[in-house]
N, C-alpha and C. Protein backbone atom coordinates (compact mmCIF):
# COMPACT_ATOMS: atom_id res chain seq x y z
N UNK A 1 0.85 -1.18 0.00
CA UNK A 1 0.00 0.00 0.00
C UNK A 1 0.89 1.24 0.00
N UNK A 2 0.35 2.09 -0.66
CA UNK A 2 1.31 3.85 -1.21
C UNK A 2 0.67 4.72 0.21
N UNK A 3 1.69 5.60 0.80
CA UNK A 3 0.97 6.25 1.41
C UNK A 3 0.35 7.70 0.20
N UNK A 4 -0.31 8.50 1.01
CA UNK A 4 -0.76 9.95 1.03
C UNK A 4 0.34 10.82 -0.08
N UNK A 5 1.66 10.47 0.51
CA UNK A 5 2.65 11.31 -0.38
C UNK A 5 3.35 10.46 -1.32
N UNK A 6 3.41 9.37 -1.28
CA UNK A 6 3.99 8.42 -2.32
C UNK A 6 2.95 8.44 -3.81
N UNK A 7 1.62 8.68 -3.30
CA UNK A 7 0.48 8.19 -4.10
C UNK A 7 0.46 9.86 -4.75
N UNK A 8 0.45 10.85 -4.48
CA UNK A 8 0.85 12.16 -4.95
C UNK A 8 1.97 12.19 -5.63
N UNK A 9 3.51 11.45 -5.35
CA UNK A 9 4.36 11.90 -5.92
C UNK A 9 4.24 11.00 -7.29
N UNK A 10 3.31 9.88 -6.98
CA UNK A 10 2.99 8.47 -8.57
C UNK A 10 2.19 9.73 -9.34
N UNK A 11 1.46 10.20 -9.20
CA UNK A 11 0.59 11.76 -9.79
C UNK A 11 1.35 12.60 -10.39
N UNK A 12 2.37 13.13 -9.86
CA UNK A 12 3.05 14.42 -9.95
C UNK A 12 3.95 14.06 -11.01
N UNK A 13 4.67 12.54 -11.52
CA UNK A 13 5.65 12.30 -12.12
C UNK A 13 4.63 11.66 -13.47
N UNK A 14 3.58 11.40 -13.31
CA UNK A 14 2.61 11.00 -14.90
C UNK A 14 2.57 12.32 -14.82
N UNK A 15 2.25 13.57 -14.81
CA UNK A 15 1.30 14.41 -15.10
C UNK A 15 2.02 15.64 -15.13
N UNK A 16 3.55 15.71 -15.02
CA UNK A 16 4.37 16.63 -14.82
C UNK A 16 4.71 17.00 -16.41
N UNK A 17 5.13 16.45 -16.96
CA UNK A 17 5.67 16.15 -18.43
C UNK A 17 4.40 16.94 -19.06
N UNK A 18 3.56 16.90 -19.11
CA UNK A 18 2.97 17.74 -19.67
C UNK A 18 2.49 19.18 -19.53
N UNK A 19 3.12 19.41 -18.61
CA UNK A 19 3.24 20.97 -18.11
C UNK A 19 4.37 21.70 -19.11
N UNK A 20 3.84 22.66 -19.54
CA UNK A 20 5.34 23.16 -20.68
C UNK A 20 5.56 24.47 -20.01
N UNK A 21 6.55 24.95 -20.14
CA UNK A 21 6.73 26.07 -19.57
C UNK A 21 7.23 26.63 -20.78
N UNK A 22 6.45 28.14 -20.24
CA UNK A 22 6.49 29.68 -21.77
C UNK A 22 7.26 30.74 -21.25
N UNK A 23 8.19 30.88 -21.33
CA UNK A 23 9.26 32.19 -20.68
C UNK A 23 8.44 33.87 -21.72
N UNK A 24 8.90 34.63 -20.40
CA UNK A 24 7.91 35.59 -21.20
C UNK A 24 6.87 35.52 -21.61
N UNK A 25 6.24 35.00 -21.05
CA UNK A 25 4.53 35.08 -21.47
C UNK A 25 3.97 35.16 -19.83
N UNK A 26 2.97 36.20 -19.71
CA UNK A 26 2.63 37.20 -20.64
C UNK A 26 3.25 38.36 -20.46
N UNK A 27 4.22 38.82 -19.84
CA UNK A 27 4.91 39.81 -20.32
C UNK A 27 6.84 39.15 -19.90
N UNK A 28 7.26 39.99 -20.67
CA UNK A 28 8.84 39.64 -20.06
C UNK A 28 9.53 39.23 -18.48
N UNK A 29 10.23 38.15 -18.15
CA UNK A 29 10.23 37.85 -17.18
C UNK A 29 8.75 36.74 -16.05
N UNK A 30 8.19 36.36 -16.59
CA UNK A 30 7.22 35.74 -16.46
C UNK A 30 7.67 34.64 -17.01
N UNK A 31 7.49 33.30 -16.12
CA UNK A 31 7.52 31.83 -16.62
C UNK A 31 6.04 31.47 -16.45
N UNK A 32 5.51 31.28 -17.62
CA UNK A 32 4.13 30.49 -17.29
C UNK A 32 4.16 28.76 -17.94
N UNK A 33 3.46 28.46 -17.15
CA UNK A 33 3.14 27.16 -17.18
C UNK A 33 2.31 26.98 -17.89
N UNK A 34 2.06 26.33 -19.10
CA UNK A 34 0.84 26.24 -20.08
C UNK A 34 0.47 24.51 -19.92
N UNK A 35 -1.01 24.38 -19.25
CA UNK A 35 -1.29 23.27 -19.22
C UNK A 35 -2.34 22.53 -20.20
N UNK A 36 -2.21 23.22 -21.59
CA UNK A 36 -2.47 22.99 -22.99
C UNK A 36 -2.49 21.18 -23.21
N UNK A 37 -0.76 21.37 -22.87
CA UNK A 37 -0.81 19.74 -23.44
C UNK A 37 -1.44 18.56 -22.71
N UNK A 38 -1.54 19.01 -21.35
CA UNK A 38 -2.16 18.10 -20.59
C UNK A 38 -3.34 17.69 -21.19
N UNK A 39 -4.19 18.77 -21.04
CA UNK A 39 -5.74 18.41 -21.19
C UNK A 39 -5.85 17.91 -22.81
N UNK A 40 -5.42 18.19 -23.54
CA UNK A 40 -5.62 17.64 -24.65
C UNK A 40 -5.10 16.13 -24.32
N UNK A 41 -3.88 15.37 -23.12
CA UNK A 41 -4.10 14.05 -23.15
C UNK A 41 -5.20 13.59 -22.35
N UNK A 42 -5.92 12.40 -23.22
CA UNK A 42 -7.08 11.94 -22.20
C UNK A 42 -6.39 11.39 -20.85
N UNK A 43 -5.09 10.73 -21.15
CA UNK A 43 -4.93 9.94 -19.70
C UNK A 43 -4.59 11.16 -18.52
N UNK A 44 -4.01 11.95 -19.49
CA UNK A 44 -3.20 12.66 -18.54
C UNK A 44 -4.13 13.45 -17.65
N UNK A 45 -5.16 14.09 -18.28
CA UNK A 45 -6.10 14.82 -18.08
C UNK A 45 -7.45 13.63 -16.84
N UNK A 46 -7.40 12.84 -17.32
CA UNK A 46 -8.41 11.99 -16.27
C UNK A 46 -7.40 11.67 -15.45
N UNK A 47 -6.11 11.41 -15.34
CA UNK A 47 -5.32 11.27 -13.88
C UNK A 47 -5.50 12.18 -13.12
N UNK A 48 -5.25 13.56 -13.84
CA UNK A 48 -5.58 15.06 -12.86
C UNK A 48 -6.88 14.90 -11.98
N UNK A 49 -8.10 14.68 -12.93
CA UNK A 49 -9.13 15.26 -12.75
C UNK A 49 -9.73 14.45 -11.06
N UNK A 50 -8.73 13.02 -11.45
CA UNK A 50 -8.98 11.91 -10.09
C UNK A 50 -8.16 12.44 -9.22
N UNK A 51 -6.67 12.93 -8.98
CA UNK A 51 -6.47 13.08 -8.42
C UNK A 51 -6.66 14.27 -7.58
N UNK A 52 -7.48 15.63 -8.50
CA UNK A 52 -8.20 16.43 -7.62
C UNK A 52 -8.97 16.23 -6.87
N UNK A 53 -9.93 15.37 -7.12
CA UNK A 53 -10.78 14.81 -6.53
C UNK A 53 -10.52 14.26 -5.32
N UNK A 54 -9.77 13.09 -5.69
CA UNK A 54 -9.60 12.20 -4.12
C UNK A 54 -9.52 12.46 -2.79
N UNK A 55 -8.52 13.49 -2.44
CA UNK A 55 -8.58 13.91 -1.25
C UNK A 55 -9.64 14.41 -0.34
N UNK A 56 -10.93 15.45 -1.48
CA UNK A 56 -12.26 15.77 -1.26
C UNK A 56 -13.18 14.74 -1.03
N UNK A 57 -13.46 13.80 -1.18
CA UNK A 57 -13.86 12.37 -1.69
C UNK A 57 -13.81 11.10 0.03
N UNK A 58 -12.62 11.78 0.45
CA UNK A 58 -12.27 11.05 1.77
C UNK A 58 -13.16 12.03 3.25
N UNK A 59 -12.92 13.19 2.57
CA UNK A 59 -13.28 14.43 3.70
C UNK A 59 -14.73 13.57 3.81
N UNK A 60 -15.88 13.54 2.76
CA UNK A 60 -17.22 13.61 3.04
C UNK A 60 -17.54 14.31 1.91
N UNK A 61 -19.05 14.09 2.26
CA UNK A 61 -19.66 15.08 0.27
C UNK A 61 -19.55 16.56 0.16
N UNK A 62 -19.20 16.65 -0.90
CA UNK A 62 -19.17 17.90 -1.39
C UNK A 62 -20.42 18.28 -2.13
N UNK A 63 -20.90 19.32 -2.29
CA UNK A 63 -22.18 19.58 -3.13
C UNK A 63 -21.88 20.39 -4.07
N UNK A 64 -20.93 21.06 -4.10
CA UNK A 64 -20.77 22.05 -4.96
C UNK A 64 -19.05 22.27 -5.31
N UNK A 65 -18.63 22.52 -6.85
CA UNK A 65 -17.56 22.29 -6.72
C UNK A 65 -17.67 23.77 -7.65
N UNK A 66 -16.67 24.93 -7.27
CA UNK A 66 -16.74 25.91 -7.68
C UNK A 66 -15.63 26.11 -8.79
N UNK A 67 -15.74 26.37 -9.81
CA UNK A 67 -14.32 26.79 -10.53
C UNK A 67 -14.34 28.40 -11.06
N UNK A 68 -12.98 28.77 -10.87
CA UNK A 68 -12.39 30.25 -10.97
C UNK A 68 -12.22 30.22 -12.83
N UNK A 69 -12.76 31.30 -12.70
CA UNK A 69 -12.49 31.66 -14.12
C UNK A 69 -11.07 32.14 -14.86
N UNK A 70 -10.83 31.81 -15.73
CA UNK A 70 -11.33 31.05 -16.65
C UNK A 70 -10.69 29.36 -17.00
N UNK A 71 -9.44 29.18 -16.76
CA UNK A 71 -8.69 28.16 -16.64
C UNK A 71 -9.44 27.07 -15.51
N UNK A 72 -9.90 27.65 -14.49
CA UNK A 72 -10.31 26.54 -13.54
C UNK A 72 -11.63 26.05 -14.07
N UNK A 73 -12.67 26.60 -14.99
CA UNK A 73 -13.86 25.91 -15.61
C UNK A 73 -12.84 24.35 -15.99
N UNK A 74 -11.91 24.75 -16.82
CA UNK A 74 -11.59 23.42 -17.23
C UNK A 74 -11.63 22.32 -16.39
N UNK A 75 -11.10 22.74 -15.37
CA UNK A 75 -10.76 21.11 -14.29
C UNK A 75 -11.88 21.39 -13.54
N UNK A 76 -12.76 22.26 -12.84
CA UNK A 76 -13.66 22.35 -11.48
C UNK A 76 -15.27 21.05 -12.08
N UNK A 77 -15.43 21.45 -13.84
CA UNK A 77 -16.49 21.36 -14.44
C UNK A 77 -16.39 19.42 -14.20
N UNK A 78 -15.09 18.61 -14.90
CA UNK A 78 -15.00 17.35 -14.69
C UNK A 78 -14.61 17.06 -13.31
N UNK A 79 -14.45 17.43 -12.38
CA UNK A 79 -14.05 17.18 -10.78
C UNK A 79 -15.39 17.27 -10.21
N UNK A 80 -16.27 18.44 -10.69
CA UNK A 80 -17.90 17.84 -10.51
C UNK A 80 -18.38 16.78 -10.63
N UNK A 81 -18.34 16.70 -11.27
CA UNK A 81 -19.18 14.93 -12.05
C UNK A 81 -18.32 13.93 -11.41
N UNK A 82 -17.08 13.67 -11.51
CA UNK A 82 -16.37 12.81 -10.55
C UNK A 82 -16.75 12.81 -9.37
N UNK A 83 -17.29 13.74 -8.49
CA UNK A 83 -17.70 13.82 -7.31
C UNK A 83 -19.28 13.82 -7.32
N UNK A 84 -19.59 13.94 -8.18
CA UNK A 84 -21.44 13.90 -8.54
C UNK A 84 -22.05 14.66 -7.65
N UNK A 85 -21.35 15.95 -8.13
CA UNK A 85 -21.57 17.53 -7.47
C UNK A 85 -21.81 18.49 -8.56
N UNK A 86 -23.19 19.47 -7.88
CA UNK A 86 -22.86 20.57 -9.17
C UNK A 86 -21.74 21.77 -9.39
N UNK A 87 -22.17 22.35 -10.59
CA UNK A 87 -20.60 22.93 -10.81
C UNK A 87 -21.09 24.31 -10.99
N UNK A 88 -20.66 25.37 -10.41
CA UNK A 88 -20.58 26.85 -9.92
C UNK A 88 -19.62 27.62 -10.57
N UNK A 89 -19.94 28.48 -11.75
CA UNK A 89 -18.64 29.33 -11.88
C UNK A 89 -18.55 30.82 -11.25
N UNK A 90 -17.82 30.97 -10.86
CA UNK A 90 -16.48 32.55 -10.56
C UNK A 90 -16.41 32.95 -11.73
N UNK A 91 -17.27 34.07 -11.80
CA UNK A 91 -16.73 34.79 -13.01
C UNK A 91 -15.82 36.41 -12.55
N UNK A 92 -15.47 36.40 -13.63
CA UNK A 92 -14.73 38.00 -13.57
C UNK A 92 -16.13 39.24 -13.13
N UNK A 93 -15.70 39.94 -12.97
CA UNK A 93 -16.66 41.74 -13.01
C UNK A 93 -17.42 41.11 -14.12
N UNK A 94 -18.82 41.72 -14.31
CA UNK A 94 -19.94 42.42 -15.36
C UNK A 94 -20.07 40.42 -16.36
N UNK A 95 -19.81 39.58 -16.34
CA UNK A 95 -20.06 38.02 -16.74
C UNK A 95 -21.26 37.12 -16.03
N UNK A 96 -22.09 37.59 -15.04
CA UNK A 96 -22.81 36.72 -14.95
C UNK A 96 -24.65 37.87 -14.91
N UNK A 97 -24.99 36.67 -15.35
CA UNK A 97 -26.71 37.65 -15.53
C UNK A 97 -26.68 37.40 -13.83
N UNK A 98 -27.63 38.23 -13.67
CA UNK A 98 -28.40 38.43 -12.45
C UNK A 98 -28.39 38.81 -11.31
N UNK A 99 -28.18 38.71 -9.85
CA UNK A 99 -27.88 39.15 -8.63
C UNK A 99 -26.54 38.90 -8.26
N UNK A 100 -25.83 39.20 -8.23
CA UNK A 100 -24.44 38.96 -7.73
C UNK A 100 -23.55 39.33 -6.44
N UNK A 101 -22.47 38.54 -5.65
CA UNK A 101 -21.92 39.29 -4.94
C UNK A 101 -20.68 39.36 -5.51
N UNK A 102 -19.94 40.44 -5.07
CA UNK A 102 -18.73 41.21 -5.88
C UNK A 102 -17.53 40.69 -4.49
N UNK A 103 -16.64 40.57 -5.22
CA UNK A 103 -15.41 40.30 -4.04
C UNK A 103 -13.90 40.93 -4.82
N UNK A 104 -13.40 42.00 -4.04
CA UNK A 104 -12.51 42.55 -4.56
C UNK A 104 -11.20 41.81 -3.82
N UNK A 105 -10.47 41.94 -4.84
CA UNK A 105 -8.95 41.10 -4.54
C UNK A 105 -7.83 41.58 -4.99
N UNK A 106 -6.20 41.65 -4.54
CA UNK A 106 -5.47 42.48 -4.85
C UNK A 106 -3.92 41.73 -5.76
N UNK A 107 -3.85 42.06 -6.93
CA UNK A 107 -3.09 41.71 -7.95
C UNK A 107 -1.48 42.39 -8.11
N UNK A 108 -0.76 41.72 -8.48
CA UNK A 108 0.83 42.03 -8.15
C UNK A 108 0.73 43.58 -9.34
N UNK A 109 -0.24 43.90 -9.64
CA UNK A 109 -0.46 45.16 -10.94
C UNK A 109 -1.82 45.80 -10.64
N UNK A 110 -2.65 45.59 -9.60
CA UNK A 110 -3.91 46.31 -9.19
C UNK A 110 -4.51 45.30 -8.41
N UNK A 111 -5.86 45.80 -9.06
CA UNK A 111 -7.27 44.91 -7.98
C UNK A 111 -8.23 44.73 -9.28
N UNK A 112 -8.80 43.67 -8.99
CA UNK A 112 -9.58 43.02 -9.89
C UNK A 112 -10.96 42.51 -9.03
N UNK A 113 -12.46 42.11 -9.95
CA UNK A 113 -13.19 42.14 -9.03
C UNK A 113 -13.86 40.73 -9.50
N UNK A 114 -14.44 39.70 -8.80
CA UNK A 114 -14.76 38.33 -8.98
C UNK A 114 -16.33 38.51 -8.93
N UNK A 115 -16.57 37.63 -9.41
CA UNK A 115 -18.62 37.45 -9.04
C UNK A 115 -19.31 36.28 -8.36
N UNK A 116 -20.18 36.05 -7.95
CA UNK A 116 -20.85 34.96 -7.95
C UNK A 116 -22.29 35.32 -7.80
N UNK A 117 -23.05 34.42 -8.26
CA UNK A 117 -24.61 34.89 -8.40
C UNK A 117 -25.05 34.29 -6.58
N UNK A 118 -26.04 34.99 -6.17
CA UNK A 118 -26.62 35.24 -4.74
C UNK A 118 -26.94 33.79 -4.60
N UNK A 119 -28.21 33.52 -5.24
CA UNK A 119 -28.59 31.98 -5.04
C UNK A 119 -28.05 30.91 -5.70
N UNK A 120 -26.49 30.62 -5.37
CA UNK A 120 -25.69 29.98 -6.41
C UNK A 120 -25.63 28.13 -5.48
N UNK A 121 -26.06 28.96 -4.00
CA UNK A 121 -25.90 27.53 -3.31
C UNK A 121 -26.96 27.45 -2.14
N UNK A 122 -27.50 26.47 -2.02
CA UNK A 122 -28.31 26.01 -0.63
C UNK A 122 -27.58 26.34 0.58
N UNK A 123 -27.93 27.21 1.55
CA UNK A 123 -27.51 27.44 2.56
C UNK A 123 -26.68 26.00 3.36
N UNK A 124 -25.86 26.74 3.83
CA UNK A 124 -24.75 24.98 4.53
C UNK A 124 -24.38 24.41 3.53
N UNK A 125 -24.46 24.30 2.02
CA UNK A 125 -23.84 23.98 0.80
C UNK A 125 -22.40 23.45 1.08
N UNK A 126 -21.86 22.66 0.89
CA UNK A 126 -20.49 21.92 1.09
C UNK A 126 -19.26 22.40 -0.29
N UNK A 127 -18.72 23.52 -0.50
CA UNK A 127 -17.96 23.86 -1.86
C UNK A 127 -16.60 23.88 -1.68
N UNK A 128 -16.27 23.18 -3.03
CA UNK A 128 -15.27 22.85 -3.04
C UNK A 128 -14.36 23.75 -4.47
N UNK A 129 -13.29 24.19 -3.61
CA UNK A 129 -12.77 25.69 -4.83
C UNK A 129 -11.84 24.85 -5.78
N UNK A 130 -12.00 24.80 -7.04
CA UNK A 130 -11.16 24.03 -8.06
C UNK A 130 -10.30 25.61 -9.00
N UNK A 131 -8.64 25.32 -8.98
CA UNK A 131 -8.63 26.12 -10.30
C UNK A 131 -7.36 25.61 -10.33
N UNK A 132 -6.20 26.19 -11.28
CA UNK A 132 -5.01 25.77 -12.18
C UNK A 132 -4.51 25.93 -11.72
N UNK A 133 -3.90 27.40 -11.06
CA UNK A 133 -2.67 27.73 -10.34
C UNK A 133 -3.18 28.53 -9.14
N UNK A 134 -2.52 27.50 -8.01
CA UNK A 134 -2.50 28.71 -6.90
C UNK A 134 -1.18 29.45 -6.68
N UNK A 135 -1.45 30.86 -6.61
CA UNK A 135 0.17 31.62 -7.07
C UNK A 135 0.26 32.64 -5.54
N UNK A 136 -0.23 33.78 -5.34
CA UNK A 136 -0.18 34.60 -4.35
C UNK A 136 -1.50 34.23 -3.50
N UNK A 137 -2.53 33.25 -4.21
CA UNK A 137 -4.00 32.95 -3.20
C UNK A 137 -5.03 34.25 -3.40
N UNK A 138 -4.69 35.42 -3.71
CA UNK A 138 -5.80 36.26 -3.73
C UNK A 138 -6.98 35.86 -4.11
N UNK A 139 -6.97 35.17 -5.28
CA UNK A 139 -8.52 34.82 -6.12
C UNK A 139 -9.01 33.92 -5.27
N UNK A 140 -8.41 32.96 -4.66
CA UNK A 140 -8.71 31.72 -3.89
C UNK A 140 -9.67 32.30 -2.35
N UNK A 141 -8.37 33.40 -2.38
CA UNK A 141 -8.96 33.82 -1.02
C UNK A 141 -10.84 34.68 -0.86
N UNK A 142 -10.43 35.29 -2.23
CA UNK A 142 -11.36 36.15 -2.65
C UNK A 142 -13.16 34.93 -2.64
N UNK A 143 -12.48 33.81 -3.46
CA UNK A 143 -13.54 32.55 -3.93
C UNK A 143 -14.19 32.24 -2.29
N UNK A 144 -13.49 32.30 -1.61
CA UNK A 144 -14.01 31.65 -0.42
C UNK A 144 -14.11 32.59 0.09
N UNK A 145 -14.36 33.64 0.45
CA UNK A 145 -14.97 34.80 0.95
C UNK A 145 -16.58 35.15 0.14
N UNK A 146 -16.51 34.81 -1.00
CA UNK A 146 -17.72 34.92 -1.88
C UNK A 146 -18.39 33.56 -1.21
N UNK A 147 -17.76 32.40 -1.27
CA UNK A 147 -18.74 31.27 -0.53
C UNK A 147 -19.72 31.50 0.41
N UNK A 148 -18.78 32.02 1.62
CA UNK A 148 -19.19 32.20 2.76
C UNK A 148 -20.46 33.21 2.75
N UNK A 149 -20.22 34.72 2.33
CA UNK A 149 -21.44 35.48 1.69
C UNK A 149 -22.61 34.83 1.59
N UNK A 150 -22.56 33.94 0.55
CA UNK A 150 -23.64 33.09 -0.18
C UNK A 150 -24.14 31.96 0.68
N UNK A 151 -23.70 32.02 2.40
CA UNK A 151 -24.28 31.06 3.26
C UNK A 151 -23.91 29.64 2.92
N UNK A 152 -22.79 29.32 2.51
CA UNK A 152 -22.12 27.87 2.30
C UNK A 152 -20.80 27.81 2.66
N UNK A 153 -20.36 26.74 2.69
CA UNK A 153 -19.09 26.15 3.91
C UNK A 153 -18.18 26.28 2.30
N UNK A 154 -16.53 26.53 2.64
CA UNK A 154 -15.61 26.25 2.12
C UNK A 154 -14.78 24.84 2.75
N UNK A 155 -14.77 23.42 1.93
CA UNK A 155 -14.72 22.21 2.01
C UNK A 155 -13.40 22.26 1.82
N UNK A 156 -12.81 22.89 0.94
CA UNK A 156 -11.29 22.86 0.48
C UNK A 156 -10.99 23.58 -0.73
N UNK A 157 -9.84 23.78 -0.69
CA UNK A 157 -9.07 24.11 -2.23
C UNK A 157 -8.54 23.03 -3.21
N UNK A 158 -8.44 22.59 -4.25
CA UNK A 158 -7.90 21.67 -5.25
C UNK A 158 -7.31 22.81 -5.91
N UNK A 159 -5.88 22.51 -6.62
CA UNK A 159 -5.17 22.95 -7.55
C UNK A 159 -4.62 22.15 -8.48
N UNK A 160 -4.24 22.33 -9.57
CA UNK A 160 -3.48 21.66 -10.27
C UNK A 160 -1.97 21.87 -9.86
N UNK A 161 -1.62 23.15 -10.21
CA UNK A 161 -0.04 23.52 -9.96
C UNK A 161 0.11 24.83 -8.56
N UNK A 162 0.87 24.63 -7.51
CA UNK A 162 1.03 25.74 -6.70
C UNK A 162 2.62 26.48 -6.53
N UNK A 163 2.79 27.16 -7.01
CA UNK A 163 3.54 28.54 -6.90
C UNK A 163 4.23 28.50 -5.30
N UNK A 164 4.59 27.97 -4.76
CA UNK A 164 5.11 27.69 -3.43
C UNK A 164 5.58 29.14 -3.27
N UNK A 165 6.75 29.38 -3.96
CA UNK A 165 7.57 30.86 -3.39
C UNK A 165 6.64 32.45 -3.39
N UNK A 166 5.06 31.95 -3.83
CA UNK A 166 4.38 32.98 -3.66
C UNK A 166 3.35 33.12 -2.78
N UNK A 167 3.36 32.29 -1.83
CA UNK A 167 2.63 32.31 -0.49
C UNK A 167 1.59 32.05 -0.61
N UNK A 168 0.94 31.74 -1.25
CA UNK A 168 -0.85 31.37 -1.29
C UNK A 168 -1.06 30.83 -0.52
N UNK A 169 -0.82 29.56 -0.36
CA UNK A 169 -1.37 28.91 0.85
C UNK A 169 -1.60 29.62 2.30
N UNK A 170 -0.50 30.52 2.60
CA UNK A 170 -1.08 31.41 3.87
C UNK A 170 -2.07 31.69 3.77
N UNK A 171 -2.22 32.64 2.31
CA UNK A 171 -4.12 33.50 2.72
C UNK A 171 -4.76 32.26 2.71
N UNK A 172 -5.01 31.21 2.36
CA UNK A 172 -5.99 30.36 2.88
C UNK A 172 -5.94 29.32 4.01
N UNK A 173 -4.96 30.02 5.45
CA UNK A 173 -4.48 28.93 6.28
C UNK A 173 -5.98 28.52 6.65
N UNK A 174 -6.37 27.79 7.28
CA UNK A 174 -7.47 26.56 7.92
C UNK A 174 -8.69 25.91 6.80
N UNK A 175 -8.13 26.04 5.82
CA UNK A 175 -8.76 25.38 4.58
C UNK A 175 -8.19 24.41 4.28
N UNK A 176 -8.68 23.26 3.86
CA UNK A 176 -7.51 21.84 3.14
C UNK A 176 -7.07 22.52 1.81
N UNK A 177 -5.87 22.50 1.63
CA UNK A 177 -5.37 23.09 0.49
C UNK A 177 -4.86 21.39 -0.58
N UNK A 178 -4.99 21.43 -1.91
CA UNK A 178 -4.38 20.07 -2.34
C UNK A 178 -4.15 20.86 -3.51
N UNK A 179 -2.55 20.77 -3.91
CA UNK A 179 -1.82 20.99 -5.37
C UNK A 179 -0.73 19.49 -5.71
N UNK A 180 -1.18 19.20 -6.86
CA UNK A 180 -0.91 18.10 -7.43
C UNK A 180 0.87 18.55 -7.47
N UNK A 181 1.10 19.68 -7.99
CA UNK A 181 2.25 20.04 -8.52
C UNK A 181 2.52 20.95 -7.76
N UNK A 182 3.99 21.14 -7.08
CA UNK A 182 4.14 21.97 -6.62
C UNK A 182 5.68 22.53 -6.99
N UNK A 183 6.05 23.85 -7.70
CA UNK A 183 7.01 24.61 -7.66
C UNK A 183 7.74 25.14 -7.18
């Protein structure tokens, strides 16, 4: 039997290789991680999508699995259905019809503003925050501050890749945090 971190690091070494890294993008001095090639592999892409999952999966049910716009639709939308939970998007400012709450958050170049619609969850709702990169945590932090608003529990964070040398994980200390990949 694999433990907890053996069974993460069997994850991290299928699913690493397809992470490409883009120097200068999007502006000079910037390494981004383009996780393009992944999702276009099916295996590679259903290893992720399980291994986001799993750790949520052990906690107890989730009801709602939220994904950050726009990169996290990709993984939050199949980590739903794996968990046979519905799926909630985070949109940017002025993207969703109807009642919204606004959550402002602060960017290494300004402040930017997130959404979520009012009746997005059943009060006590169990949500679970899915997105690509956790880097400084603002959006993350921001996502679960919008939860809470909306009268539902923050269950955990899932990531694909986390940015270690940029602190995220602090702004979300007493949350389960899970990044497949970590930098």
């Amino acid at each position: 039997m694999t433990s907890g971190a053996e069974a993460l690091a069997e994850v991290a070494a299928r699913i690493a290789p397809y992470i490409r890294d883009v120097q200068d993008y999007p502006t000079p001095g910037i390494l981004f991680k383009d996780i393009t090639p992944l999702l276009a592999d099916a295996d590679a892409f259903a290893t992720t999508v399980v291994a986001l999952s799993e750790p949520f999966e052990a906690l107890g049910h989730v009801d709602i699995v939220v994904g950050i716009e726009a990169r996290g639709f990709i993984l939050a939308a199949p980590v739903a259905h794996h968990l046979h939970a519905g799926f909630v998007p985070v949109r940017k400012a002025g993207k969703l019809p109807g009642a919204t709450y606004d959550e402002s958050y602060t960017l290494e170049y300004g402040t930017a503003v997130i959404q979520l619609h009012k009746d997005a969850f059943a009060a006590g709702a169990r949500v679970l925050i899915v997105d690509d990169v956790l880097a400084t945590g603002g959006t993350a932090a921001a996502t679960a501050r919008l939860i809470e608003r909306a009268g539902a529990t923050v269950a955990g964070v899932a990531v694909l890749l986390e940015l270690s040398f940029l602190g995220g994980r602090e702004t979300l200390k007493g949350v389960p945090t899970h990044a497949l990949l970590t930098f």
